[in-house]
C-alpha atoms as a PDB file:
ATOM      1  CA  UNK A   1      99.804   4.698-160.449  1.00  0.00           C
ATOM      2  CA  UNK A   2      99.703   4.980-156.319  1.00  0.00           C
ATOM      3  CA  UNK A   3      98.608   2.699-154.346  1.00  0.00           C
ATOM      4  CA  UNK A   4      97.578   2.561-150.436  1.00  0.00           C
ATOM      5  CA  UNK A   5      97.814   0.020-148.024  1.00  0.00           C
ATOM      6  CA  UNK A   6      95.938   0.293-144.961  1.00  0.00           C
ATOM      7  CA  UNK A   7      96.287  -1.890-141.799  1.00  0.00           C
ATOM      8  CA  UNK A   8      95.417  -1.765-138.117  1.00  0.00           C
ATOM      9  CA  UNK A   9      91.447  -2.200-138.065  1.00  0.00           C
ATOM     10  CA  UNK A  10      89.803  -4.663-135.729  1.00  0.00           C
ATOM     11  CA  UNK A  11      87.615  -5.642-132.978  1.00  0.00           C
ATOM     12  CA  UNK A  12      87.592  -3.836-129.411  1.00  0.00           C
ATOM     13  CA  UNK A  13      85.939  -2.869-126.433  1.00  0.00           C
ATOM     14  CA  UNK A  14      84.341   0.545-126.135  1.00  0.00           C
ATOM     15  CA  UNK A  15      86.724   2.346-124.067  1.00  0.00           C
ATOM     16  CA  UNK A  16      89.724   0.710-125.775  1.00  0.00           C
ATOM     17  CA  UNK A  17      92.252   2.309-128.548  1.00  0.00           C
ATOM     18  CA  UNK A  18      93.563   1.081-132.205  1.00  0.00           C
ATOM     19  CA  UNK A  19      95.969   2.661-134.088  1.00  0.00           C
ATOM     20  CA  UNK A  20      95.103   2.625-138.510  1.00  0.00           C
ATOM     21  CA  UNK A  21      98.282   3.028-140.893  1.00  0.00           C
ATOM     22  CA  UNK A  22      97.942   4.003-144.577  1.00  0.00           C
ATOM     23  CA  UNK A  23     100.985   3.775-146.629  1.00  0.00           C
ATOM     24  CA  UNK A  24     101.213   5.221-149.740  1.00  0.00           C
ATOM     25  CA  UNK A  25     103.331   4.209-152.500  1.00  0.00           C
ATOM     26  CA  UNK A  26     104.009   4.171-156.556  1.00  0.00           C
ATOM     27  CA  UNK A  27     104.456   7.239-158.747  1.00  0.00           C
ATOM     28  CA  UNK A  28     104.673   9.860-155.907  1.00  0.00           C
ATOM     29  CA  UNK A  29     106.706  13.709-156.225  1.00  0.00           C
ATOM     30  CA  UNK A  30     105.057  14.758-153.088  1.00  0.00           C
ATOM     31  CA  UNK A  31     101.731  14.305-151.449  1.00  0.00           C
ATOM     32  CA  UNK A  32      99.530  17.407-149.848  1.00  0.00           C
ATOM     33  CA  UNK A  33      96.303  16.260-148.013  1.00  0.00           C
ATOM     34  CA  UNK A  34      96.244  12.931-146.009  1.00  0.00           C
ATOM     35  CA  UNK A  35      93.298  12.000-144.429  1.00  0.00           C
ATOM     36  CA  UNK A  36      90.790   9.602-142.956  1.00  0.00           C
ATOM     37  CA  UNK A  37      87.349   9.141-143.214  1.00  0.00           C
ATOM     38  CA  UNK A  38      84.904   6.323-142.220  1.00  0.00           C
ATOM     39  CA  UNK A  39      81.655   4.954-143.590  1.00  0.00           C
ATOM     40  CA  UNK A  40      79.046   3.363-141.935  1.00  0.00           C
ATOM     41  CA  UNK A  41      76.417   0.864-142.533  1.00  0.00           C
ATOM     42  CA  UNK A  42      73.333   2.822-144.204  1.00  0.00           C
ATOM     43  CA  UNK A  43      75.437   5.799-144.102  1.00  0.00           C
ATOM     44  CA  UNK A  44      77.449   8.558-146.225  1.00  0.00           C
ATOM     45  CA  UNK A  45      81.157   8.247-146.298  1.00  0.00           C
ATOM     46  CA  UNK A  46      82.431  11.382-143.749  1.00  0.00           C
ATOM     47  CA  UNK A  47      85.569  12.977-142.829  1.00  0.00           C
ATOM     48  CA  UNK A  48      86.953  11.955-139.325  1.00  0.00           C
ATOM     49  CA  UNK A  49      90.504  13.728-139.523  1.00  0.00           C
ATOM     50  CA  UNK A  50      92.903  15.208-142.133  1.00  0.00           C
ATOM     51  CA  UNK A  51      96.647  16.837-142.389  1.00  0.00           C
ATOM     52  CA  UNK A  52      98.293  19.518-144.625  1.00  0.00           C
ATOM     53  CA  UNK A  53     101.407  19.083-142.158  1.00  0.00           C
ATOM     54  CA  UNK A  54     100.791  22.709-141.518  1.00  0.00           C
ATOM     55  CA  UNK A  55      97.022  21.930-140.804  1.00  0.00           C
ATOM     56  CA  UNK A  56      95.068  19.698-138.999  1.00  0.00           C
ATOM     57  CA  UNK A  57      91.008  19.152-138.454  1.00  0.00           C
ATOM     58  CA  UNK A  58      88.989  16.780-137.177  1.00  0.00           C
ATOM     59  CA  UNK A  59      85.428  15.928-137.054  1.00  0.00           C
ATOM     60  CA  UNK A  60      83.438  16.876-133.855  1.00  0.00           C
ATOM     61  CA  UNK A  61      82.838  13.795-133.123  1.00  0.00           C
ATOM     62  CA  UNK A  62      86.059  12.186-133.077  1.00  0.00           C
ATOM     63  CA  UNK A  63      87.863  15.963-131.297  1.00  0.00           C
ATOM     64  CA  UNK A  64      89.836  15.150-128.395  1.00  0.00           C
ATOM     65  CA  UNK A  65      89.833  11.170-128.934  1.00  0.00           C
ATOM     66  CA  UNK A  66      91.603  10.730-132.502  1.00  0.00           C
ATOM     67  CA  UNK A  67      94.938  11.753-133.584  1.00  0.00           C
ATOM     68  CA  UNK A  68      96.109  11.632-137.325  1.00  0.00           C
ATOM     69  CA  UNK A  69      99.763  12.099-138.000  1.00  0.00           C
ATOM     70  CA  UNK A  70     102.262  11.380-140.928  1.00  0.00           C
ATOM     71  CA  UNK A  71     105.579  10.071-141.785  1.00  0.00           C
ATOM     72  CA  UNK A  72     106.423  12.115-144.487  1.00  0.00           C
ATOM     73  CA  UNK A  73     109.626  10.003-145.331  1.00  0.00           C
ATOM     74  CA  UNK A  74     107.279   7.093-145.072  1.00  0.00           C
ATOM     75  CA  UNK A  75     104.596   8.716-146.827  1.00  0.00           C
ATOM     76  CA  UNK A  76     102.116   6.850-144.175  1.00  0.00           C
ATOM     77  CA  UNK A  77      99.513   8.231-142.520  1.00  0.00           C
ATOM     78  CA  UNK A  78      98.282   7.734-139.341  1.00  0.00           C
ATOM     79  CA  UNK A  79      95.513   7.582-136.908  1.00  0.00           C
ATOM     80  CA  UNK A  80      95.299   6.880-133.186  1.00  0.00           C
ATOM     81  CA  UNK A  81      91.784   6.114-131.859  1.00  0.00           C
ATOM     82  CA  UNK A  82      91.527   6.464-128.052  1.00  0.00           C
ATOM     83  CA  UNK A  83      88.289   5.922-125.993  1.00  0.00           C
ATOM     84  CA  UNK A  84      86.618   3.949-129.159  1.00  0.00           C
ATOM     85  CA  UNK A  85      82.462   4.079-128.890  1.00  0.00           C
ATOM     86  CA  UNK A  86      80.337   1.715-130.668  1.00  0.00           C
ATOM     87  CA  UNK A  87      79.236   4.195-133.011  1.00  0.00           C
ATOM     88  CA  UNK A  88      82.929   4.673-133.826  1.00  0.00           C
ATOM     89  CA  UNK A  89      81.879   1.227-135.871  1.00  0.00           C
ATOM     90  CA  UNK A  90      82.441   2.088-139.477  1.00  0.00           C
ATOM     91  CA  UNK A  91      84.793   1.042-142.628  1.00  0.00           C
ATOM     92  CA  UNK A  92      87.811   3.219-142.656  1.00  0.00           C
ATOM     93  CA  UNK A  93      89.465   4.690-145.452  1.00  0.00           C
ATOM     94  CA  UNK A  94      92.586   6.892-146.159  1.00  0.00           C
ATOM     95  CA  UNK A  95      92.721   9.418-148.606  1.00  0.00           C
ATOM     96  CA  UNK A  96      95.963  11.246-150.467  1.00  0.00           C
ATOM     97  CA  UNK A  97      96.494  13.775-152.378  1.00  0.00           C
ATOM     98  CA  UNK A  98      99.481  13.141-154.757  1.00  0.00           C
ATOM     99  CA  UNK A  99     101.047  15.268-157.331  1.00  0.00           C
ATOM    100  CA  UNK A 100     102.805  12.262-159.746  1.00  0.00           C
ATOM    101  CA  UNK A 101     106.439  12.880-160.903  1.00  0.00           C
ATOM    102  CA  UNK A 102     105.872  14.364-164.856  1.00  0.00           C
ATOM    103  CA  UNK A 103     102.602  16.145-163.846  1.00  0.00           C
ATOM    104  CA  UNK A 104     100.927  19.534-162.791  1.00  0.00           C
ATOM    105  CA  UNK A 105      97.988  18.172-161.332  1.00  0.00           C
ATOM    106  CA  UNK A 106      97.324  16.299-158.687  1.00  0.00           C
ATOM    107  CA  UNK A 107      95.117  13.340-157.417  1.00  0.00           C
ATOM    108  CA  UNK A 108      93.175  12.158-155.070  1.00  0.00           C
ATOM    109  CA  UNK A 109      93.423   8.109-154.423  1.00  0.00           C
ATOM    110  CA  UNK A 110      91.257   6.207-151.806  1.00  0.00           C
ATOM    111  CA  UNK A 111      92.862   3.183-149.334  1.00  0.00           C
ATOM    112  CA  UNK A 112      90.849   0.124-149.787  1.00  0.00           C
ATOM    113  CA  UNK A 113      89.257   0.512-146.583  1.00  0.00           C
ATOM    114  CA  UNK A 114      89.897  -1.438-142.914  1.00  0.00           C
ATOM    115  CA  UNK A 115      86.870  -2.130-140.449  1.00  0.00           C
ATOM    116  CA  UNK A 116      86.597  -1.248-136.848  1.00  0.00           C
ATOM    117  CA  UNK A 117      84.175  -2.379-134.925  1.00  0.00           C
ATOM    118  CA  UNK A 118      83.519  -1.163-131.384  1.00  0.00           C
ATOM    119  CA  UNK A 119      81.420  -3.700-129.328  1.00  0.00           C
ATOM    120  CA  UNK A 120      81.490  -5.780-126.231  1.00  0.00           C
END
């Protein structure tokens, strides 16, 4: 089993930055993918950024403001939110995915999620 911890989400200002952490831990040989995405109220979950290593794309929206990075030896994730905008206001959730030790497929597991909200 894997399991994620998130941490970092909160209330700010528009204009002002947070920084989200997702570590990963459990039955682990390696992870690929690590990203974030965010749901809304009344809205589909969507992707804001994700990391190969090698790779790295972010949603329009968030281009320019976000930065996701990773601690490999950690096997956190990252993401910096500069210049926050009230409609940055969602639930935020990591995603991995893990190839277990003893297996040749791999798996996706979700974060259990870590609001922001962006308000004055």
């Amino acid at each position: 089993q894997v399991q994620l911890v998130e941490s970092g989400g909160g209330l700010v200002q528009p204009g002002g930055s947070l920084r989200l952490s997702c570590a990963a831990s459990g039955n682990i040989f390696s992870i690929n993918d690590m990203g974030w995405y965010r749901q809304a109220p009344g809205k589909q979950r969507e992707l804001v950024a994700i990391t190969s290593g090698d790779n790295t794309n972010y949603s329009d929206s968030v281009k320019g403001r976000f930065t996701i990075s990773r601690d490999n030896a950690k096997k956190t994730v990252y993401l910096q939110m500069n210049s926050l905008k009230p409609e940055d206001t969602a639930v935020y959730y990591c995603h991995v995915n893990v190839l277990p030790f003893g297996s040749s497929f791999r798996r996706g597991y979700w974060g259990q999620g870590t609001q922001v909200t962006v308000s004055s």
